[in-house]
C-alpha atoms as a PDB file:
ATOM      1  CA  UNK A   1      -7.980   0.866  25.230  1.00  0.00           C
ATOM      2  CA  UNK A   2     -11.510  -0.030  26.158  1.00  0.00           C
ATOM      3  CA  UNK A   3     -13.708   1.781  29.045  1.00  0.00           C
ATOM      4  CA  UNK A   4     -12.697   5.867  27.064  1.00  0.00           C
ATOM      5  CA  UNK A   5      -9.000   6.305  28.017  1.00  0.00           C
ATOM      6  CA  UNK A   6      -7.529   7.374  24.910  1.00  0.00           C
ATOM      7  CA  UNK A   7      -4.820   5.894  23.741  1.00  0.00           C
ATOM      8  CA  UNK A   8      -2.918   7.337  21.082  1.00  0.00           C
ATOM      9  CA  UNK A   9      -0.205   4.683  18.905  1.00  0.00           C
ATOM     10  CA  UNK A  10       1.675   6.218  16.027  1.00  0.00           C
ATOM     11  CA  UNK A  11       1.591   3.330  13.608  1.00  0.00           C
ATOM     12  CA  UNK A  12       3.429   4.712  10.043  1.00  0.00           C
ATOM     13  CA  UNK A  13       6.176   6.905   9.677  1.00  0.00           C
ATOM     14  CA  UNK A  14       4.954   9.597   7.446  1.00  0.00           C
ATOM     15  CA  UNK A  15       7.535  12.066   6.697  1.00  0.00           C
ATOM     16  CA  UNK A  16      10.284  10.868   3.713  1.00  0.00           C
ATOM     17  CA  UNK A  17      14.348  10.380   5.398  1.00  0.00           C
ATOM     18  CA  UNK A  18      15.390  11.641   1.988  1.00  0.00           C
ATOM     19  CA  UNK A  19      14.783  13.013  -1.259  1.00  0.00           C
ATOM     20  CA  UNK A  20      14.640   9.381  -2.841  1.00  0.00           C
ATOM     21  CA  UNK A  21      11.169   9.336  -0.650  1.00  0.00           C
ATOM     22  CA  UNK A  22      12.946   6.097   1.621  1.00  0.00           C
ATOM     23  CA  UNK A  23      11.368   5.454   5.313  1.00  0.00           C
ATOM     24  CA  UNK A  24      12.794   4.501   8.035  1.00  0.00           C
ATOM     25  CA  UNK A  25      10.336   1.988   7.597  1.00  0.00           C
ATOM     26  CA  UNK A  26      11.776   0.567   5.007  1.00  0.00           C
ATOM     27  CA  UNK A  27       8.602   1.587   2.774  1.00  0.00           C
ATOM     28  CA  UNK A  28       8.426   4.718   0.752  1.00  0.00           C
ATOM     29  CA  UNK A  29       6.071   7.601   1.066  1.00  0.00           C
ATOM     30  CA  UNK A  30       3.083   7.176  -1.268  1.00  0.00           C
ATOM     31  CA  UNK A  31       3.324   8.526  -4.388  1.00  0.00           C
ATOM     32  CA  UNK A  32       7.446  10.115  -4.681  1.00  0.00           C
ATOM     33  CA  UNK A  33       9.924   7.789  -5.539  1.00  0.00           C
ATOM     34  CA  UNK A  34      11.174   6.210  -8.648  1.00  0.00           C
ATOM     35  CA  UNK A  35       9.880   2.789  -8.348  1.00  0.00           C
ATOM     36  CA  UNK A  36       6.312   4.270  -7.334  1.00  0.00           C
ATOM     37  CA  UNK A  37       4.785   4.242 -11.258  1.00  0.00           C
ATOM     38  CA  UNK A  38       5.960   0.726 -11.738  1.00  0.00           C
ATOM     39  CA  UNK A  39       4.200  -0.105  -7.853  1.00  0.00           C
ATOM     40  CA  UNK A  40       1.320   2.107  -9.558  1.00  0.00           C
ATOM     41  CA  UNK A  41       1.056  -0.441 -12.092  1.00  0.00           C
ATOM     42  CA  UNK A  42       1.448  -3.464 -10.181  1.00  0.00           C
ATOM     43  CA  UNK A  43      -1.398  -2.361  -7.997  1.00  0.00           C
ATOM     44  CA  UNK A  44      -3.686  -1.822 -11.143  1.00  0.00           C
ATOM     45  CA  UNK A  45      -2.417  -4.928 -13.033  1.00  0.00           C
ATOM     46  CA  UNK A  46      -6.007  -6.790 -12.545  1.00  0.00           C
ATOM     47  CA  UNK A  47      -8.194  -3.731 -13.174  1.00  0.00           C
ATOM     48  CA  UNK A  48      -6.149  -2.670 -16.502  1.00  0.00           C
ATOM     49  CA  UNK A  49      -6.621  -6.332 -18.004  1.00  0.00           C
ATOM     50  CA  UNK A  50     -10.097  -7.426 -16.730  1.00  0.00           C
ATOM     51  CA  UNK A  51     -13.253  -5.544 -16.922  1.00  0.00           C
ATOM     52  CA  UNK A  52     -14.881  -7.547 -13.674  1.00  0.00           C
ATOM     53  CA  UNK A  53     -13.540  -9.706 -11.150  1.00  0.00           C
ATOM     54  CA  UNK A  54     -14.962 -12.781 -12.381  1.00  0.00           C
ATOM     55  CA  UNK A  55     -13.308 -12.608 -15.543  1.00  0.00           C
ATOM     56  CA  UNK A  56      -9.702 -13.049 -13.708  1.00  0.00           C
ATOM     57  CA  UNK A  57      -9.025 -16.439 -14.678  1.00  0.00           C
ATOM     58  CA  UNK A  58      -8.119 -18.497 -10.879  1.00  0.00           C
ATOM     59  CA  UNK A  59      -4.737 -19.514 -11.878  1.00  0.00           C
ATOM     60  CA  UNK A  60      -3.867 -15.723 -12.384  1.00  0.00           C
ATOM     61  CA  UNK A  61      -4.593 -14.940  -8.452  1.00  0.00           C
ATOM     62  CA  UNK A  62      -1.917 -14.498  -6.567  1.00  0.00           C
ATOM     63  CA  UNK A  63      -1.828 -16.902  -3.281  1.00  0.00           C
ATOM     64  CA  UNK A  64      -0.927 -13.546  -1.157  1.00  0.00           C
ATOM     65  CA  UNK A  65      -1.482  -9.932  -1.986  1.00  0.00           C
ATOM     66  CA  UNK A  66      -0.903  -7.223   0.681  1.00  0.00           C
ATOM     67  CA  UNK A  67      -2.109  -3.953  -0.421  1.00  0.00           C
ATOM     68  CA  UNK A  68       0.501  -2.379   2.644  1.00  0.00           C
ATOM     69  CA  UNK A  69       3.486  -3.535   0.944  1.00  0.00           C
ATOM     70  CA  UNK A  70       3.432  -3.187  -2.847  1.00  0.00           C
ATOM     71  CA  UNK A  71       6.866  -2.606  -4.202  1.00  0.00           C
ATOM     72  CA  UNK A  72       7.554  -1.047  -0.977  1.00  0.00           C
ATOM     73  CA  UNK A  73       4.383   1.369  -1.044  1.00  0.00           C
ATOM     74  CA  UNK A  74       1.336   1.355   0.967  1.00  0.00           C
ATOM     75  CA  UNK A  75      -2.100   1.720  -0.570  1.00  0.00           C
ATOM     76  CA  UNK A  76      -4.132   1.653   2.351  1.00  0.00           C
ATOM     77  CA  UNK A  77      -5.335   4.598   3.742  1.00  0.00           C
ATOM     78  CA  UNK A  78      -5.526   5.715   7.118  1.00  0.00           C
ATOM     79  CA  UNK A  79      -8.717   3.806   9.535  1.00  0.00           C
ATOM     80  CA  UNK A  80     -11.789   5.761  10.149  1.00  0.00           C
ATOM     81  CA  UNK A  81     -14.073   5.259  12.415  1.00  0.00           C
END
């Protein structure tokens, strides 16, 4: 909120509902799970194949790519001021 009130909004759930590493958010907590390697290598498809950007070829670029939902894992990190 603007004008110094602090206002405090929790976002993300951040503790696991279960071993399997499952969220109530229906994402899963970064880094446990089974399906995180193969969201691992999804996230790292373009940098494993091409040495620079440009070399991505146009009709290889996905239309939409979220980094907060891949395979059910988010890669962002927190915001920082």
């Amino acid at each position: 909120m603007y004008g110094g009130d602090k206002c405090e909004t929790n976002l993300a759930q951040t503790k696991s509902d279960d071993e399997t590493g499952a969220l109530a958010t229906g994402k899963y907590e970064f880094g446990k799970g089974d399906g995180f390697p193969k969201a691992l290598e999804t996230a790292q498809k373009y940098l494993k194949q091409f040495s620079r950007a440009e070399d991505i070829p146009d009709e290889d670029v996905p239309m939409q790519f979220d980094w907060r939902n891949i395979e059910g894992y988010d890669f962002t990190g927190r915001v920082r001021d």
